[in-house]
PDB file of N, CA and C in Angstrom:
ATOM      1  N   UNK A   1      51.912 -42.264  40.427  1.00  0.00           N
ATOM      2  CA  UNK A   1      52.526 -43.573  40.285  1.00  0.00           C
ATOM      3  C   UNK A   1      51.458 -44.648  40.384  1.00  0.00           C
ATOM      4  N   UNK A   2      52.145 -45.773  40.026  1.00  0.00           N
ATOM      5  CA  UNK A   2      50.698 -46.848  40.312  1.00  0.00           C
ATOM      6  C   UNK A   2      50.659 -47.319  41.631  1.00  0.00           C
ATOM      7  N   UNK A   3      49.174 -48.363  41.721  1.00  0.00           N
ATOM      8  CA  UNK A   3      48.778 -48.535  42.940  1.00  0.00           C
ATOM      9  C   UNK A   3      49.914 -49.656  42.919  1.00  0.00           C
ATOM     10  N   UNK A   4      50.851 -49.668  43.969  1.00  0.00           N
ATOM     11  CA  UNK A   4      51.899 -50.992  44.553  1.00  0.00           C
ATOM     12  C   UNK A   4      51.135 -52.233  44.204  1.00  0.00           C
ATOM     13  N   UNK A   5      50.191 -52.419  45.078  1.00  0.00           N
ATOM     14  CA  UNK A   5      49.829 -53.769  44.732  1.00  0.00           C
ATOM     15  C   UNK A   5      48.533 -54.135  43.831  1.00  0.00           C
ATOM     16  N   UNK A   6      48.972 -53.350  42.781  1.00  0.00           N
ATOM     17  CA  UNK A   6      48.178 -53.921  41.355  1.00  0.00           C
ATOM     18  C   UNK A   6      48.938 -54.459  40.652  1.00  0.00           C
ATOM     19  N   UNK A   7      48.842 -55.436  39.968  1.00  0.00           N
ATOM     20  CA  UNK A   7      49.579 -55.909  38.775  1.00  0.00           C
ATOM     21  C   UNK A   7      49.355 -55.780  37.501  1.00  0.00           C
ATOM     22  N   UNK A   8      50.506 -55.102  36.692  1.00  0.00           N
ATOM     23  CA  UNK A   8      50.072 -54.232  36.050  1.00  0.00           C
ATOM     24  C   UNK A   8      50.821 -55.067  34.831  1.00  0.00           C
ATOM     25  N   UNK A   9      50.437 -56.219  34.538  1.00  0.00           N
ATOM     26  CA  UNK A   9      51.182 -57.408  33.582  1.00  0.00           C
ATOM     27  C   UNK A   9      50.041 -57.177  32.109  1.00  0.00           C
ATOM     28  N   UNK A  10      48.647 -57.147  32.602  1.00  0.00           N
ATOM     29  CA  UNK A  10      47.984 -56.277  31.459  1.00  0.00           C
ATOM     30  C   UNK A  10      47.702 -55.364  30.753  1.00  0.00           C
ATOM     31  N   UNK A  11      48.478 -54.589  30.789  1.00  0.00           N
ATOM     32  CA  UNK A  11      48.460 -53.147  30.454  1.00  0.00           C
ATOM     33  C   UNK A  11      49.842 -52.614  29.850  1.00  0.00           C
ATOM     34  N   UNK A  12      50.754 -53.290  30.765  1.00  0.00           N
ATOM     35  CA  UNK A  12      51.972 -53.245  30.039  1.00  0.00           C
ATOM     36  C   UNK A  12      53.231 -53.849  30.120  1.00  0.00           C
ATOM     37  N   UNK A  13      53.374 -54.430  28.751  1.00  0.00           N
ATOM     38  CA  UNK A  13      53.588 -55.858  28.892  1.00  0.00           C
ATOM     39  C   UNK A  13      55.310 -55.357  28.655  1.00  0.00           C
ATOM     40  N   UNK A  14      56.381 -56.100  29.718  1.00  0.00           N
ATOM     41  CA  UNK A  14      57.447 -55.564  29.432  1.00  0.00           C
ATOM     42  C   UNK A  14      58.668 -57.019  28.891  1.00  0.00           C
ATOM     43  N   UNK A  15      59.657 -56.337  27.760  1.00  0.00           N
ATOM     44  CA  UNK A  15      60.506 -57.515  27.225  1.00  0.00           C
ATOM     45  C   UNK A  15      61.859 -57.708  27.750  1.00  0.00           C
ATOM     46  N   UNK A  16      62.573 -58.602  28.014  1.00  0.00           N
ATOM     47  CA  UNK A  16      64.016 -58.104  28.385  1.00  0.00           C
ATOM     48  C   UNK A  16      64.953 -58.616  27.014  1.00  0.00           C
ATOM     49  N   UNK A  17      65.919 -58.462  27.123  1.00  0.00           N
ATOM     50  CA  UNK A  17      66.613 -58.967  26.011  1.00  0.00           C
ATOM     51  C   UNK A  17      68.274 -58.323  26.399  1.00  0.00           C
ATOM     52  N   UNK A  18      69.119 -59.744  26.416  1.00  0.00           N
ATOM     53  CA  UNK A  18      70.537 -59.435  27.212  1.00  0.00           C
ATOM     54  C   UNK A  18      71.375 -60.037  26.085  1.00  0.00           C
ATOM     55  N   UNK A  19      72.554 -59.508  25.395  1.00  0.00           N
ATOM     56  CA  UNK A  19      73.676 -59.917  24.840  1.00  0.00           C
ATOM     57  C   UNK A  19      74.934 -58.979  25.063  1.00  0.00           C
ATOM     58  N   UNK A  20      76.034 -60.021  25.741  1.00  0.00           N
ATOM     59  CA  UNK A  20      77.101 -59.647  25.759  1.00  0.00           C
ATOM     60  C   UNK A  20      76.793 -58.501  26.778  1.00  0.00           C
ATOM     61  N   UNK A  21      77.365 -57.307  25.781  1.00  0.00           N
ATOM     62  CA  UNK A  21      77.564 -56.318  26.794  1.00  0.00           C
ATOM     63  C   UNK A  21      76.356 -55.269  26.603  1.00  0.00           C
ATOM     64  N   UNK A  22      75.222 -55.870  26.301  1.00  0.00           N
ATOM     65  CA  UNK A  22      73.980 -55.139  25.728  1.00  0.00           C
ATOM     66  C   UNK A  22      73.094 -55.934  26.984  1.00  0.00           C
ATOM     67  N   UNK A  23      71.589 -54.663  27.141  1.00  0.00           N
ATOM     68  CA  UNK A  23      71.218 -55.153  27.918  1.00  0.00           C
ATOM     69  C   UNK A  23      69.979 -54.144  27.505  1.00  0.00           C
ATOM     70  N   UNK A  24      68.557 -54.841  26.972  1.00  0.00           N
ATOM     71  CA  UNK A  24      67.548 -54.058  27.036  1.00  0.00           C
ATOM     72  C   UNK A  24      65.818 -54.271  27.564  1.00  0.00           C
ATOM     73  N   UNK A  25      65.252 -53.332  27.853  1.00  0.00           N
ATOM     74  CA  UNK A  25      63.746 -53.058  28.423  1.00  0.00           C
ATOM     75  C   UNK A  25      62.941 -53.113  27.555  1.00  0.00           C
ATOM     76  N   UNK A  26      61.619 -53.388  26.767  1.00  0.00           N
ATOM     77  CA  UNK A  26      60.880 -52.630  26.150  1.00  0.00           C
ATOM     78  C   UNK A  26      59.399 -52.741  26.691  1.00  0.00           C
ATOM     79  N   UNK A  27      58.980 -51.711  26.918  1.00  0.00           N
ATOM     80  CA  UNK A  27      57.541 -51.072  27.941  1.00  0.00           C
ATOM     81  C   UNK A  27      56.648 -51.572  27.301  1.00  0.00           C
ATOM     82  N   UNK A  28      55.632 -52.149  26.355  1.00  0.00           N
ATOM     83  CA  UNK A  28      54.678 -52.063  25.490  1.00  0.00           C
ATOM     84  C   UNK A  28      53.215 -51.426  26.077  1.00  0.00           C
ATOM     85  N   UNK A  29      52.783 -50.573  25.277  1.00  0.00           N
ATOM     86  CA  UNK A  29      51.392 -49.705  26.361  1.00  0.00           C
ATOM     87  C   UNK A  29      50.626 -49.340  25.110  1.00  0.00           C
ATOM     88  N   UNK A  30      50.355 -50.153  23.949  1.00  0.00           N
ATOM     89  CA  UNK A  30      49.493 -49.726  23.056  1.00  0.00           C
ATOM     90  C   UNK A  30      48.561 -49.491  23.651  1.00  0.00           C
ATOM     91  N   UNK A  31      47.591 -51.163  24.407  1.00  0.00           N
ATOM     92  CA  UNK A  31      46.101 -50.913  24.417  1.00  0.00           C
ATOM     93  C   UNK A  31      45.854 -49.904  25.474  1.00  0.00           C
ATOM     94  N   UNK A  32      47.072 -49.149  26.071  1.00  0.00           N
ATOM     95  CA  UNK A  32      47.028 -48.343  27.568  1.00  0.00           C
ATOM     96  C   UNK A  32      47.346 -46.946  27.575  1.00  0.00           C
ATOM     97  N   UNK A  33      47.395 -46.121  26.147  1.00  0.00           N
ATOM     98  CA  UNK A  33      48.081 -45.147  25.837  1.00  0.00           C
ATOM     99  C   UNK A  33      48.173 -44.064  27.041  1.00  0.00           C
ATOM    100  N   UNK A  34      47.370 -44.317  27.818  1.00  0.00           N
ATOM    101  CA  UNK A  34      47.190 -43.314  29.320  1.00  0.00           C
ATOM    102  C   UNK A  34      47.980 -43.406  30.542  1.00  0.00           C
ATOM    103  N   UNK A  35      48.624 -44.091  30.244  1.00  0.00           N
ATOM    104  CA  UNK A  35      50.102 -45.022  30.834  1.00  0.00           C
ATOM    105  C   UNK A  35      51.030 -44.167  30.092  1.00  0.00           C
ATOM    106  N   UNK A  36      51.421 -43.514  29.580  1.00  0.00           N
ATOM    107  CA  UNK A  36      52.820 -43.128  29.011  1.00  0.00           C
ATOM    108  C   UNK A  36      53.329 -42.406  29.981  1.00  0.00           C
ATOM    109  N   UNK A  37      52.910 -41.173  30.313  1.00  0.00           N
ATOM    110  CA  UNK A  37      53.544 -40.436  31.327  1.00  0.00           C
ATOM    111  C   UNK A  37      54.077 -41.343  32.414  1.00  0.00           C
ATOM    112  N   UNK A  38      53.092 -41.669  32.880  1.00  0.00           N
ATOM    113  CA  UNK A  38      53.506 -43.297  34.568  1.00  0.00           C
ATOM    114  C   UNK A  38      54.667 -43.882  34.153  1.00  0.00           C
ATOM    115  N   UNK A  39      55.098 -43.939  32.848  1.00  0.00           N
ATOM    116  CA  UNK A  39      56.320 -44.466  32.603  1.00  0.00           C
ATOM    117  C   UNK A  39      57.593 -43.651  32.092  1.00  0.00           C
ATOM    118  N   UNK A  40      57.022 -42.978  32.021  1.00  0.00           N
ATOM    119  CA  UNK A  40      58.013 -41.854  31.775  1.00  0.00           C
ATOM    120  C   UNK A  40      58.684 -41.314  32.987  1.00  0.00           C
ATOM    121  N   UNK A  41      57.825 -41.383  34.022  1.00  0.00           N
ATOM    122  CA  UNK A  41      57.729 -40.803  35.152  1.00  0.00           C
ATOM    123  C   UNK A  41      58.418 -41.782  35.893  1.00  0.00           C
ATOM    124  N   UNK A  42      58.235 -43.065  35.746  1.00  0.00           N
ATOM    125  CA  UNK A  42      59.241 -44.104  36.674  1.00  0.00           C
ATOM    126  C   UNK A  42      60.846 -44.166  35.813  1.00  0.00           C
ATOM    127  N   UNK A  43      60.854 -44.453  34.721  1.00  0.00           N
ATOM    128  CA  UNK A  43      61.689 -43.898  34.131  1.00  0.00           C
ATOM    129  C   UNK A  43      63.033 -42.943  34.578  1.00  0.00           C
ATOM    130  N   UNK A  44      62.282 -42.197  34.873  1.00  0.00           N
ATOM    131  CA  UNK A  44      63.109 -40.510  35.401  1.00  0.00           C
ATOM    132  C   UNK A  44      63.566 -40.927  36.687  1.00  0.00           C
ATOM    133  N   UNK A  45      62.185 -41.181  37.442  1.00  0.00           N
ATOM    134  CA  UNK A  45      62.407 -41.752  39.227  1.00  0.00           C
ATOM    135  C   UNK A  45      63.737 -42.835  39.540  1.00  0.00           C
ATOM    136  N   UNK A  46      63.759 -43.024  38.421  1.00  0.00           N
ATOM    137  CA  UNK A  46      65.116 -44.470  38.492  1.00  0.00           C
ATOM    138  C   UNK A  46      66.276 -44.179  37.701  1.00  0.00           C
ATOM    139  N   UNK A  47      66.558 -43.040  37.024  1.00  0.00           N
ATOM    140  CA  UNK A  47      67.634 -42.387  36.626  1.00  0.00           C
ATOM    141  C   UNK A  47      68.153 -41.524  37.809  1.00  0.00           C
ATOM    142  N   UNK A  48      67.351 -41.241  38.395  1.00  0.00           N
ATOM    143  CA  UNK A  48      67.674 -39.989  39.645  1.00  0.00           C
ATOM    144  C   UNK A  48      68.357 -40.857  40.931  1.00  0.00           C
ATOM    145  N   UNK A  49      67.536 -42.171  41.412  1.00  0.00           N
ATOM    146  CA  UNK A  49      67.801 -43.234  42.053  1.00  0.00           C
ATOM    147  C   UNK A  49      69.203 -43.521  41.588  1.00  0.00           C
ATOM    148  N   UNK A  50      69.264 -43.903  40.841  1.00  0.00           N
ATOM    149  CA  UNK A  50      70.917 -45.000  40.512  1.00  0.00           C
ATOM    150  C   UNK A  50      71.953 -44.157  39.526  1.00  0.00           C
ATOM    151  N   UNK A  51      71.347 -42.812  39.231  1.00  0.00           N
ATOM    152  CA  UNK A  51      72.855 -42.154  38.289  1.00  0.00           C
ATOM    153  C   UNK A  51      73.281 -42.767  37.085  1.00  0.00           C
ATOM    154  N   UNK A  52      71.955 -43.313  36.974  1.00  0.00           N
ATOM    155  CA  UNK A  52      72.370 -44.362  35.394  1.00  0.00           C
ATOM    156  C   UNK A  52      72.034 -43.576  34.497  1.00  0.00           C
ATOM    157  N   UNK A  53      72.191 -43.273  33.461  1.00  0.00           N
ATOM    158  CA  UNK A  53      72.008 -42.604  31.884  1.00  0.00           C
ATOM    159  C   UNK A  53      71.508 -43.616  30.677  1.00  0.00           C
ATOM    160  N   UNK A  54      70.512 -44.648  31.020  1.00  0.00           N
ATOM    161  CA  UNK A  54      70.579 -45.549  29.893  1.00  0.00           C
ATOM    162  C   UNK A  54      69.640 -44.512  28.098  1.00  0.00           C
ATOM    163  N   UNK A  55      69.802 -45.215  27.373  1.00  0.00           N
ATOM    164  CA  UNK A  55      69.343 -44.958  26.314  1.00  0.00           C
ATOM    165  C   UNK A  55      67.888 -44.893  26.524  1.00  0.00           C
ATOM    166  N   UNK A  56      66.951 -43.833  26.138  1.00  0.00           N
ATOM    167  CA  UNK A  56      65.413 -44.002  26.094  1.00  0.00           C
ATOM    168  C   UNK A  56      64.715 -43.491  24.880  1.00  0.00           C
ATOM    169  N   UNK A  57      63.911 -44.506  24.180  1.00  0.00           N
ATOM    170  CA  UNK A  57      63.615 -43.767  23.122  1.00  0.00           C
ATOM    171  C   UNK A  57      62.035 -44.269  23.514  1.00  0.00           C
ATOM    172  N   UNK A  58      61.517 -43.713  22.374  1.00  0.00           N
ATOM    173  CA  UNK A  58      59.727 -44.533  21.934  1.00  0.00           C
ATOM    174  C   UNK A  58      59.587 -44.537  20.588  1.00  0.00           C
ATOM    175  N   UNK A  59      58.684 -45.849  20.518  1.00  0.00           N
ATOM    176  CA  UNK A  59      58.483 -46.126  19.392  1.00  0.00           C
ATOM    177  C   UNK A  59      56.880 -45.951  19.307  1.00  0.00           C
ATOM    178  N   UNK A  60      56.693 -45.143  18.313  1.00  0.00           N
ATOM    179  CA  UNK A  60      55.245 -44.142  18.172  1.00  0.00           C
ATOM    180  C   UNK A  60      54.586 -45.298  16.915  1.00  0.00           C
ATOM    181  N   UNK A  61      53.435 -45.567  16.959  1.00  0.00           N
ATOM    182  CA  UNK A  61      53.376 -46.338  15.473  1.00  0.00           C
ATOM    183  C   UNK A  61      51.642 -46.326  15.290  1.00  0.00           C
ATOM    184  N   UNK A  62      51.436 -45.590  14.130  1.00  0.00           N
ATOM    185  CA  UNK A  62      50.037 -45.593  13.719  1.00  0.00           C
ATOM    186  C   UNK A  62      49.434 -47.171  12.610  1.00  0.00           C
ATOM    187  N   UNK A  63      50.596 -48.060  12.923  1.00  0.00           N
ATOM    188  CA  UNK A  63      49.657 -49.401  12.331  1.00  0.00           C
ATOM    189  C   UNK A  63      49.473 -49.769  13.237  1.00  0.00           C
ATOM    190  N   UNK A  64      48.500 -51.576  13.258  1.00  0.00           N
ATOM    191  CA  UNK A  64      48.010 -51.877  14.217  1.00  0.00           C
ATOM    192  C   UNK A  64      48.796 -53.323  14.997  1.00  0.00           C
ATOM    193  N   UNK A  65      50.130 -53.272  13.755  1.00  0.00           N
ATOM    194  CA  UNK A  65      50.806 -54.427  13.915  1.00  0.00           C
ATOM    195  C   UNK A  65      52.195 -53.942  14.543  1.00  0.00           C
ATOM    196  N   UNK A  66      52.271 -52.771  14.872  1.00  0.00           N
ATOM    197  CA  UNK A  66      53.124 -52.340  16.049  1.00  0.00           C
ATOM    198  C   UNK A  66      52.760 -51.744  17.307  1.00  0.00           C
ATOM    199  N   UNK A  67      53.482 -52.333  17.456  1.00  0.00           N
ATOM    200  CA  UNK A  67      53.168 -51.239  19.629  1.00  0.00           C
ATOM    201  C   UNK A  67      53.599 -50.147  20.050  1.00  0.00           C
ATOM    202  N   UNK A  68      52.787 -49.473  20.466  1.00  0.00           N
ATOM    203  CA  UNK A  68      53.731 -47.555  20.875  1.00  0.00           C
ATOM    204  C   UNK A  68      54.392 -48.733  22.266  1.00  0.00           C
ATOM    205  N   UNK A  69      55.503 -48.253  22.402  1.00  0.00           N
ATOM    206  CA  UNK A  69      56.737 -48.764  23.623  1.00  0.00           C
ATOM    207  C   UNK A  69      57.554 -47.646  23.992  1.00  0.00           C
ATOM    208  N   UNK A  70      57.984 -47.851  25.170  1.00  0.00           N
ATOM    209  CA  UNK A  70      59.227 -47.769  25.379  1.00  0.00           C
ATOM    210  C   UNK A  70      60.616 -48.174  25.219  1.00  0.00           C
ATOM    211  N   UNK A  71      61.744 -48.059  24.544  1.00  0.00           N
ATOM    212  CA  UNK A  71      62.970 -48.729  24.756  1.00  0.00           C
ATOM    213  C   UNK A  71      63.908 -47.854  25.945  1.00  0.00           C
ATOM    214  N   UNK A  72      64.555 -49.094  26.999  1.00  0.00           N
ATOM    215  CA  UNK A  72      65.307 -48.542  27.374  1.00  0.00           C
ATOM    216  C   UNK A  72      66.648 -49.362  27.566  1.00  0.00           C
ATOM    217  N   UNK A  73      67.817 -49.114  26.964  1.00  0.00           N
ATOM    218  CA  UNK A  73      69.048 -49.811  26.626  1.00  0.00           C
ATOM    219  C   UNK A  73      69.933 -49.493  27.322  1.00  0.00           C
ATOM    220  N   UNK A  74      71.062 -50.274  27.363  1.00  0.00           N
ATOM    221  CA  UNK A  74      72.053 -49.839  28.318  1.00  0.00           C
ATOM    222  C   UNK A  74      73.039 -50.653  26.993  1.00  0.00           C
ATOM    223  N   UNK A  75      73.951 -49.712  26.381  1.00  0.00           N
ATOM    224  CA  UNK A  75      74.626 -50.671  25.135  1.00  0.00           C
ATOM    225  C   UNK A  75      76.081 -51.383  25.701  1.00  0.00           C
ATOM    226  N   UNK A  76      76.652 -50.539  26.806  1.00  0.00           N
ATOM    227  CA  UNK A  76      78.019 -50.934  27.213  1.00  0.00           C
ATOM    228  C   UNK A  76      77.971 -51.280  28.229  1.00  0.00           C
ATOM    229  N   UNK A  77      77.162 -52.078  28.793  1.00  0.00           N
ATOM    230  CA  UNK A  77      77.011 -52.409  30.174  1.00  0.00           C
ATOM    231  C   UNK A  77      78.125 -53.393  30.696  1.00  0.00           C
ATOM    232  N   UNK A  78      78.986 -53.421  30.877  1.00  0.00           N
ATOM    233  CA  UNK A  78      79.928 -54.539  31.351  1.00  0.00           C
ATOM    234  C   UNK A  78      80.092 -54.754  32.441  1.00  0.00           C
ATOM    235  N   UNK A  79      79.421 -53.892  33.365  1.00  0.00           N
ATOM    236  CA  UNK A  79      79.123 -54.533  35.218  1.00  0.00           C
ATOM    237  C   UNK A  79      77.648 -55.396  35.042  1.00  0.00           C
ATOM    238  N   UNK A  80      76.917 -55.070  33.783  1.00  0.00           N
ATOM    239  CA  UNK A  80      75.440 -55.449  34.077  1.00  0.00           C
ATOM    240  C   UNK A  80      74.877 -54.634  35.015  1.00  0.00           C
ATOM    241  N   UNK A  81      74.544 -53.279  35.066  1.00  0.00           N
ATOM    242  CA  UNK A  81      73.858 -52.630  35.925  1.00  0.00           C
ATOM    243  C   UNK A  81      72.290 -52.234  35.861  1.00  0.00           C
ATOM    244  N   UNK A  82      72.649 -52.318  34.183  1.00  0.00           N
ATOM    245  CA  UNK A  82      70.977 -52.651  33.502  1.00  0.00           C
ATOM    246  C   UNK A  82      70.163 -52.969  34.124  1.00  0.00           C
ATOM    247  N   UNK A  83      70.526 -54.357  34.995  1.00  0.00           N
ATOM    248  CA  UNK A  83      69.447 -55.224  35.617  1.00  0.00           C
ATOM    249  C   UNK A  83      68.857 -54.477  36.706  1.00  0.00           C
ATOM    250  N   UNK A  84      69.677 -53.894  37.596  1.00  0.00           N
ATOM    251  CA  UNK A  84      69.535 -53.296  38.852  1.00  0.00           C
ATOM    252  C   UNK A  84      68.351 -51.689  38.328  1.00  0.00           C
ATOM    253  N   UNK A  85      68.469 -51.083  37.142  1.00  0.00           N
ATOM    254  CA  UNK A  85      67.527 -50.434  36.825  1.00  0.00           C
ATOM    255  C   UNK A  85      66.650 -50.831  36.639  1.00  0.00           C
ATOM    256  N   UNK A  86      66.117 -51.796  35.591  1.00  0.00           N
ATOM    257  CA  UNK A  86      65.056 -52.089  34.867  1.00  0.00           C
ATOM    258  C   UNK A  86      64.172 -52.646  36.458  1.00  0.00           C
ATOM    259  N   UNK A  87      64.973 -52.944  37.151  1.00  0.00           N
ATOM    260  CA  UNK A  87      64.243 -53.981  38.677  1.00  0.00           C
ATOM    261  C   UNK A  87      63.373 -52.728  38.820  1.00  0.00           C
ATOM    262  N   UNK A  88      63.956 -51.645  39.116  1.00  0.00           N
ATOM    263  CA  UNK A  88      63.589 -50.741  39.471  1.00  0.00           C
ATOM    264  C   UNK A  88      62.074 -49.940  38.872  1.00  0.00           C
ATOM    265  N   UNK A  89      62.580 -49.754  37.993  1.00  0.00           N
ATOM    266  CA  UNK A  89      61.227 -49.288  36.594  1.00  0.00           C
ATOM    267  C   UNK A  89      59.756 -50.186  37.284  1.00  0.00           C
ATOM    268  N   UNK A  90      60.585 -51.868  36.916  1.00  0.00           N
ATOM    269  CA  UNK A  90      59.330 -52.724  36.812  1.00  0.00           C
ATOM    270  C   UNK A  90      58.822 -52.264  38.511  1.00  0.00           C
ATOM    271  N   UNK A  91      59.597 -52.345  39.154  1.00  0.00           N
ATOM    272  CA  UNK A  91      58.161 -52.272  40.440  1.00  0.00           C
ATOM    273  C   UNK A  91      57.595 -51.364  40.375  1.00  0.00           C
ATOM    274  N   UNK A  92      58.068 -50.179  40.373  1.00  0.00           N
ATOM    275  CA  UNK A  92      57.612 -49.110  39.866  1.00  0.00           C
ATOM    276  C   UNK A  92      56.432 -49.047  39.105  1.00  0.00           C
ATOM    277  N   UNK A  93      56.281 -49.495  38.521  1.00  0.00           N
ATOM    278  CA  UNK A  93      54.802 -49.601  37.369  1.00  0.00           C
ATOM    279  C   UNK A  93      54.198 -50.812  37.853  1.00  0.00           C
ATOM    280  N   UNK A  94      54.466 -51.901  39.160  1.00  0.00           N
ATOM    281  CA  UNK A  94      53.490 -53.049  39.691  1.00  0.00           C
ATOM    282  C   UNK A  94      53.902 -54.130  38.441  1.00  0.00           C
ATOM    283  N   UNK A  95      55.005 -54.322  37.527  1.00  0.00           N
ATOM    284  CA  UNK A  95      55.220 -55.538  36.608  1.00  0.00           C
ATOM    285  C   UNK A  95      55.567 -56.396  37.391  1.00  0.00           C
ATOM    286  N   UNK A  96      55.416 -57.483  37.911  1.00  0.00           N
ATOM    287  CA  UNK A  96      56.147 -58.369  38.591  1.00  0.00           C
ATOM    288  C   UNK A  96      56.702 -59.737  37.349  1.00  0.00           C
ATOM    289  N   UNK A  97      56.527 -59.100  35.885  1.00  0.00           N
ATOM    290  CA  UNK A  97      57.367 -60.606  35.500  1.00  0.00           C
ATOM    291  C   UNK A  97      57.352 -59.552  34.088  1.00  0.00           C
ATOM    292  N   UNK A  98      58.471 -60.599  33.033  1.00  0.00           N
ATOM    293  CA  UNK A  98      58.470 -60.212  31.792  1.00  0.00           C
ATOM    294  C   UNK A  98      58.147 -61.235  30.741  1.00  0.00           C
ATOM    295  N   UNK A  99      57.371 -60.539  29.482  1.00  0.00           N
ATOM    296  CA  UNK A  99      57.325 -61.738  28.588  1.00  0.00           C
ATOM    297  C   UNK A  99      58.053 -62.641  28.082  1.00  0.00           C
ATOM    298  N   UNK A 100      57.790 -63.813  27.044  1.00  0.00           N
ATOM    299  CA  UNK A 100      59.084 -64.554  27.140  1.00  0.00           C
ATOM    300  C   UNK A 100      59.083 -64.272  25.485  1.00  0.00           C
TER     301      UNK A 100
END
């Protein structure tokens, strides 16, 4: 896992994005490809934590005008529990903020 108190806002830069009853994450770790597992791995650590099942995919991309990421979605969220995961993820990996 990462070191707690590193901040890890350079390496991987994370998005939120909330509508209605949608609610999503996305990891970005191009320039960090050595980071995937660490997130995969918090990922898991926070499905096991909260019994949540959200959507996880990656987006793999050999141009230079996309980012290998993570997505992680929650499509029917109508308590908003999303939030209470993704909290989770981000400390987990030392993010303390998201892009805008």
């Amino acid at each position: 896992m990462s070191k707690k108190s590193e901040n890890r806002c350079g390496q991987i830069k994370a998005y939120f994005r909330r509508e209605e009853r949608y609610e999503g994450l996305q990891l970005v770790f191009k320039e960090h490809p050595e980071l995937k597992d660490e997130i995969l791995e918090a990922i898991e650590e926070a499905k096991r934590e909260t019994g949540a099942d959200p959507v996880v995919f990656e987006n793999r991309c050999t141009k230079d005008s996309c980012p290998d990421a993570f997505y992680i979605e929650f499509n029917d969220d109508y308590d908003k529990d999303g939030g209470d995961f993704f909290e989770i993820v981000l400390k987990k990996l030392g993010i303390d903020k998201c892009e805008q």
